[in-house]
PDB file of N, CA and C in Angstrom:
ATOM      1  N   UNK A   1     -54.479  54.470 108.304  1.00  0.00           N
ATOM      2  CA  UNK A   1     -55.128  55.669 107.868  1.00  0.00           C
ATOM      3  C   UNK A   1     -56.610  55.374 107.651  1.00  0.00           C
ATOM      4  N   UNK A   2     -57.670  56.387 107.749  1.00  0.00           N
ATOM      5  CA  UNK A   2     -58.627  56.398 107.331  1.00  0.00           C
ATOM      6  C   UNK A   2     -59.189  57.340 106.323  1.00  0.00           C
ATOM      7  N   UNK A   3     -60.243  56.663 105.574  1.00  0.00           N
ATOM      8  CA  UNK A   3     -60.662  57.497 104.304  1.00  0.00           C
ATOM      9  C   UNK A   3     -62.227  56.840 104.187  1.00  0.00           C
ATOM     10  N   UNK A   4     -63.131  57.863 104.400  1.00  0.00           N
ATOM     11  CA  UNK A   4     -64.862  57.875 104.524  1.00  0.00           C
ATOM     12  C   UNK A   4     -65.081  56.328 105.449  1.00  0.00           C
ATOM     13  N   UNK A   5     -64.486  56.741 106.564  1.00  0.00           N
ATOM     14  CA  UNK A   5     -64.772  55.503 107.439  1.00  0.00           C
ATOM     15  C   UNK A   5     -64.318  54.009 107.511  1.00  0.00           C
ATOM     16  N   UNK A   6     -63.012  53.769 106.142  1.00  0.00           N
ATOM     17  CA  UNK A   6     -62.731  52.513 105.937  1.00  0.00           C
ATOM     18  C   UNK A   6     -61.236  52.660 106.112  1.00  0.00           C
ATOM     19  N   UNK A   7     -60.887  52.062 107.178  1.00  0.00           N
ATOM     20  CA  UNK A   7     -59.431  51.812 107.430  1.00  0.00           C
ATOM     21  C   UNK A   7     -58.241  51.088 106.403  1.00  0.00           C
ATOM     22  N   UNK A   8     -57.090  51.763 106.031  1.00  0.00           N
ATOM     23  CA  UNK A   8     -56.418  50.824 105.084  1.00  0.00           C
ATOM     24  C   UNK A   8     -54.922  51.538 105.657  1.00  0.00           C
ATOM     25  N   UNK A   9     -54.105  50.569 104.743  1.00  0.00           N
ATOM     26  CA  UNK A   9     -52.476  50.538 105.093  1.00  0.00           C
ATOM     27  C   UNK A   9     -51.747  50.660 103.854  1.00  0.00           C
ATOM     28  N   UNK A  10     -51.131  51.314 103.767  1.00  0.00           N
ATOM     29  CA  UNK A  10     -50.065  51.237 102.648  1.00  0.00           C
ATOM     30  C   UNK A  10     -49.095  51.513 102.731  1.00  0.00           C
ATOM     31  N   UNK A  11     -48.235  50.870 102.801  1.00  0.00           N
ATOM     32  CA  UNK A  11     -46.639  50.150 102.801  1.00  0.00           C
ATOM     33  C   UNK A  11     -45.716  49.692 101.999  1.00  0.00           C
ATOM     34  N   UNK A  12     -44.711  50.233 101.956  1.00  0.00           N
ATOM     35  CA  UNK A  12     -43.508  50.012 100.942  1.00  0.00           C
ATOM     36  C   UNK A  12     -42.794  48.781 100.789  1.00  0.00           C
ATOM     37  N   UNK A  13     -43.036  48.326  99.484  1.00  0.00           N
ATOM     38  CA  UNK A  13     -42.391  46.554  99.554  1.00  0.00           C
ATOM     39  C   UNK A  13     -40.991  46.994  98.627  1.00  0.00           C
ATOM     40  N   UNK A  14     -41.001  47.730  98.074  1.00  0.00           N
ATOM     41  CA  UNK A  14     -39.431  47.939  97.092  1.00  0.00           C
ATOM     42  C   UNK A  14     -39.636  49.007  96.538  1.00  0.00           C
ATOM     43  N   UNK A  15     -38.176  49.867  96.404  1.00  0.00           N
ATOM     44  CA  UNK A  15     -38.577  51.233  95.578  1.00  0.00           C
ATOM     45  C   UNK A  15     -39.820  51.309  94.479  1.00  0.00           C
ATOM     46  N   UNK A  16     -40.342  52.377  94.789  1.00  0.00           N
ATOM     47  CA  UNK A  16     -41.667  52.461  93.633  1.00  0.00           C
ATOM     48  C   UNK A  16     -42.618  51.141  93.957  1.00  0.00           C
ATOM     49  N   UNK A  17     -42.527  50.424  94.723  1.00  0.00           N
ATOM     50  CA  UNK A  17     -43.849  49.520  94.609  1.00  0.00           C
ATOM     51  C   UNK A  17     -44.645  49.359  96.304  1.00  0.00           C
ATOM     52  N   UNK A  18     -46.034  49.605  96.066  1.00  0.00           N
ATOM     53  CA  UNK A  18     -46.330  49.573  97.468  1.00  0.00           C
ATOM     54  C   UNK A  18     -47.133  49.014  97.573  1.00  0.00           C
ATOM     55  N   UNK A  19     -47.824  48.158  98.765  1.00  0.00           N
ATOM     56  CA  UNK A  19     -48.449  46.992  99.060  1.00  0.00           C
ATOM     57  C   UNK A  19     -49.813  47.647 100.024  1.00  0.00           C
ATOM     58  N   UNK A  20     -51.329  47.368  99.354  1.00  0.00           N
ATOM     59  CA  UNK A  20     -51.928  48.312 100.078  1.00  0.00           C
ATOM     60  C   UNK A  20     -52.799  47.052 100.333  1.00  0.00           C
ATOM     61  N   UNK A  21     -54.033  47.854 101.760  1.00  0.00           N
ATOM     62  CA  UNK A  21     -55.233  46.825 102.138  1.00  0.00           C
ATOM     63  C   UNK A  21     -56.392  47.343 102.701  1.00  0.00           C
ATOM     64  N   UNK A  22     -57.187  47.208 102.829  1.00  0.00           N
ATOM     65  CA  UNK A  22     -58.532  47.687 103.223  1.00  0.00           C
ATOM     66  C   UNK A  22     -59.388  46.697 103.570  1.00  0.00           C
ATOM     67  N   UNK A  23     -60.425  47.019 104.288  1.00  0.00           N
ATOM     68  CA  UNK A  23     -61.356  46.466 104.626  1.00  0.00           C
ATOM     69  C   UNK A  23     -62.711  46.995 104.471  1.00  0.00           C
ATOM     70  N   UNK A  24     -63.924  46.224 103.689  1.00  0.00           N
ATOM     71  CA  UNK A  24     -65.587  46.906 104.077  1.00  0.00           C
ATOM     72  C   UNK A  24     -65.867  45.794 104.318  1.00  0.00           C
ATOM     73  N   UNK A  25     -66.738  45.840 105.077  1.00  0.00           N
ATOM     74  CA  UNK A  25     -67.521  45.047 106.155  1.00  0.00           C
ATOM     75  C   UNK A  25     -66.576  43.713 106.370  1.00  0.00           C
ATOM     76  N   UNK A  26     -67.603  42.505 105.844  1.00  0.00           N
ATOM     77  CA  UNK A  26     -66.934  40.937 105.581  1.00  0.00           C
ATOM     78  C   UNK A  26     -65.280  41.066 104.919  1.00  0.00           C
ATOM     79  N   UNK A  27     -65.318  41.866 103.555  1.00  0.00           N
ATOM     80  CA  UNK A  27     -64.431  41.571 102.480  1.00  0.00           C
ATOM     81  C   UNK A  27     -63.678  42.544 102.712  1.00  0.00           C
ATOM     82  N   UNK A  28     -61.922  42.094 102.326  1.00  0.00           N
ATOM     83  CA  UNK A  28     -61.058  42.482 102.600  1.00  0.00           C
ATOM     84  C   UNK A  28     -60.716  42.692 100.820  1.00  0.00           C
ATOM     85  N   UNK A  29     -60.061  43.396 100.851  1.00  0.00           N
ATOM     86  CA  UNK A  29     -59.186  43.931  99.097  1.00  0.00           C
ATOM     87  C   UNK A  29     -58.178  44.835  99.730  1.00  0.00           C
ATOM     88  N   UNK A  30     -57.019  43.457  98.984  1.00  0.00           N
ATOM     89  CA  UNK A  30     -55.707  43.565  98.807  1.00  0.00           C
ATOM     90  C   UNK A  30     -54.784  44.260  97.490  1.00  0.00           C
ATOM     91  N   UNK A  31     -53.611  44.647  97.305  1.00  0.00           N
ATOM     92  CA  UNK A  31     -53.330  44.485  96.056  1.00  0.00           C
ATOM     93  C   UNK A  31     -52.002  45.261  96.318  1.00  0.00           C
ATOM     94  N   UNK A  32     -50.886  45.560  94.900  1.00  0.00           N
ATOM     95  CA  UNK A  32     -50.385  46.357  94.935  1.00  0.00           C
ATOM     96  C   UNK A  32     -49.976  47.389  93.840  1.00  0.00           C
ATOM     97  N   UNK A  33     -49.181  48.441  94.222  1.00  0.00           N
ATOM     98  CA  UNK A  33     -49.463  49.585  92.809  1.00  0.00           C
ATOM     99  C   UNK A  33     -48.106  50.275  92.343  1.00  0.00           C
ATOM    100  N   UNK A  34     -47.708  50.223  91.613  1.00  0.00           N
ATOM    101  CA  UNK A  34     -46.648  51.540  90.988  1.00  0.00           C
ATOM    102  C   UNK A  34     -46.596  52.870  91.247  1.00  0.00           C
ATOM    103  N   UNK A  35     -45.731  53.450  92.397  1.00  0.00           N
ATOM    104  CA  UNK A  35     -45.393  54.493  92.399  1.00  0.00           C
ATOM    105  C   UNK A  35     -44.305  55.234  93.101  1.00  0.00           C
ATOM    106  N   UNK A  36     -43.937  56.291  92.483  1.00  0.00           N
ATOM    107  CA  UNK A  36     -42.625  56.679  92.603  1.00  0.00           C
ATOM    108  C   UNK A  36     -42.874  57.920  94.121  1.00  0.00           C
ATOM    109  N   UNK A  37     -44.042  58.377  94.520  1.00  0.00           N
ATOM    110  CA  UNK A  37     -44.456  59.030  95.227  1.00  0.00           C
ATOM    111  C   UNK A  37     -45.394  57.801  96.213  1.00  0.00           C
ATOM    112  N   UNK A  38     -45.513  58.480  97.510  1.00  0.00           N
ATOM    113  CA  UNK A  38     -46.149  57.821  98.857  1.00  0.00           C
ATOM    114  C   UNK A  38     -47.708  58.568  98.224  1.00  0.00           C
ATOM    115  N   UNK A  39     -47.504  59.585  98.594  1.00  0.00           N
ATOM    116  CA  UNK A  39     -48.792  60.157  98.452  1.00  0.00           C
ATOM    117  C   UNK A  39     -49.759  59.711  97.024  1.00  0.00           C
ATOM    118  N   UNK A  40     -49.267  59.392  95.757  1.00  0.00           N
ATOM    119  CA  UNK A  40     -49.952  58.858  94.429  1.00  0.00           C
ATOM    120  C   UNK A  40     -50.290  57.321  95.030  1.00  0.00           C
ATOM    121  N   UNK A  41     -49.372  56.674  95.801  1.00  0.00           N
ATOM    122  CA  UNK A  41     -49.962  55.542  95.934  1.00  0.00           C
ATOM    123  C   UNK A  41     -51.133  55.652  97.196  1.00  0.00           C
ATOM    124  N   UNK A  42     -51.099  56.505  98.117  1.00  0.00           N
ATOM    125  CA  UNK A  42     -52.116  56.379  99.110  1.00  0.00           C
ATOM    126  C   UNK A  42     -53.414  57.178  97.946  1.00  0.00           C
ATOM    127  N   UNK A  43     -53.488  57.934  97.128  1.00  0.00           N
ATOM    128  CA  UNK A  43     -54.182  58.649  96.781  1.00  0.00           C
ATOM    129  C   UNK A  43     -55.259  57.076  95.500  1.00  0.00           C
ATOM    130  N   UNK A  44     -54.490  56.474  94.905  1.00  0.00           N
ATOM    131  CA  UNK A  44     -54.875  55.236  94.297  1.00  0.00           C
ATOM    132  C   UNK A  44     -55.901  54.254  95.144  1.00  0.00           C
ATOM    133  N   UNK A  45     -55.452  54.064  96.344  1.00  0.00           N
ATOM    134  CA  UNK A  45     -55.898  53.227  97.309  1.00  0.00           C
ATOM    135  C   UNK A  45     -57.166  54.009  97.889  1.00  0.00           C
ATOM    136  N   UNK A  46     -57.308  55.450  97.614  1.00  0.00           N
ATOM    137  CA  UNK A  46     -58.335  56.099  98.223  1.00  0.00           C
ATOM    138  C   UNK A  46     -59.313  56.318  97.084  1.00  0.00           C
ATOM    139  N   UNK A  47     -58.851  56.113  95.916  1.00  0.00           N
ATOM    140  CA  UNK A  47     -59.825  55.652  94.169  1.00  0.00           C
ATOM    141  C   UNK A  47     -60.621  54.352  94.441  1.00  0.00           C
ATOM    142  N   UNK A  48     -59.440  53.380  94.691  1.00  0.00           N
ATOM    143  CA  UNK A  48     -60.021  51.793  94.875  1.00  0.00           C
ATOM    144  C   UNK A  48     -61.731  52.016  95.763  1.00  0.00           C
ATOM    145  N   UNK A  49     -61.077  52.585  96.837  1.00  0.00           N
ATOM    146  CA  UNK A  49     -62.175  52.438  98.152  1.00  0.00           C
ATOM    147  C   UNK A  49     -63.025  53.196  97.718  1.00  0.00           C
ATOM    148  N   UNK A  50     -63.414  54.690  97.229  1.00  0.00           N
ATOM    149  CA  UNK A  50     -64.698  54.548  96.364  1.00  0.00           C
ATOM    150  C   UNK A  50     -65.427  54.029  95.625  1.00  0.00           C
ATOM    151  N   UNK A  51     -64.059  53.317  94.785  1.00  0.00           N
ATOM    152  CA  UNK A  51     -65.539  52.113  93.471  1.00  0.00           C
ATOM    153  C   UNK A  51     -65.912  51.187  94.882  1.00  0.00           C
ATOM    154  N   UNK A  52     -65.424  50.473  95.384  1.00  0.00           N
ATOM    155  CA  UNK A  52     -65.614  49.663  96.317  1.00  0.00           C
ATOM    156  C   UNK A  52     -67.215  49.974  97.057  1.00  0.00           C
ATOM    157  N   UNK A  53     -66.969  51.176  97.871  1.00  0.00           N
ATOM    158  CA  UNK A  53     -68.281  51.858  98.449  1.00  0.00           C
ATOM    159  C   UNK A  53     -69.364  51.887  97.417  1.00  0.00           C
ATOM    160  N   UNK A  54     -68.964  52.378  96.208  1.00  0.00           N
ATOM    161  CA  UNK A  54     -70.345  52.566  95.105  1.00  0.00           C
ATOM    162  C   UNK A  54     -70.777  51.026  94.866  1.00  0.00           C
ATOM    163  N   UNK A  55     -70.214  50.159  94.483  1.00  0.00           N
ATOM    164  CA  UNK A  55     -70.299  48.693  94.371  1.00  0.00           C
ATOM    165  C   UNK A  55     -71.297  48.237  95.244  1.00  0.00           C
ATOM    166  N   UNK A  56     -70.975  48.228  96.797  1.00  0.00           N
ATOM    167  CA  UNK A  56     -71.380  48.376  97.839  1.00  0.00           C
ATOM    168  C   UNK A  56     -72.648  48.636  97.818  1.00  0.00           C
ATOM    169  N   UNK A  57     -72.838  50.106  97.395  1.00  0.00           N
ATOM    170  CA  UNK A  57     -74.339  51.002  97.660  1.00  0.00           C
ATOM    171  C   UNK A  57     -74.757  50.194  96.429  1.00  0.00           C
ATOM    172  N   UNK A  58     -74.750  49.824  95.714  1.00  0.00           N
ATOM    173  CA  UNK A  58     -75.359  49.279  94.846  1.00  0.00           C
ATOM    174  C   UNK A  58     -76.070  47.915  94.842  1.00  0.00           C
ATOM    175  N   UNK A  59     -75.647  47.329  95.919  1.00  0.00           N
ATOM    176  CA  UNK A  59     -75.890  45.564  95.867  1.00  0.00           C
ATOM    177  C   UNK A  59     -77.343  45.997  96.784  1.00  0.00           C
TER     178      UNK A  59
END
């Protein structure tokens, strides 16, 4: 999937827990999250990747 130009994956490792990843530029951020819904966990992973971008615009 994509979200403001940064490709990521999120994938189901066991009920309620899902295993997400992304990429900006060099650096990759991994992790995983609690949820009982697909969509709360893709929607988390699309939170991450904004602080990420602001971080980003900031350096």
């Amino acid at each position: 999937m994509i979200y403001k130009g940064v490709e990521y994956t999120v994938t189901a490792v066991a009920p309620g827990i899902w295993k997400w990843q992304f990429r900006i530029g060099d650096k990759v951020v991994s992790g995983k999250t609690e949820a009982k819904l697909n969509l709360l966990a893709i929607r988390r992973v699309q939170l991450r990747i904004d602080r990420e971008l602001k971080k980003v615009e900031r350096e």
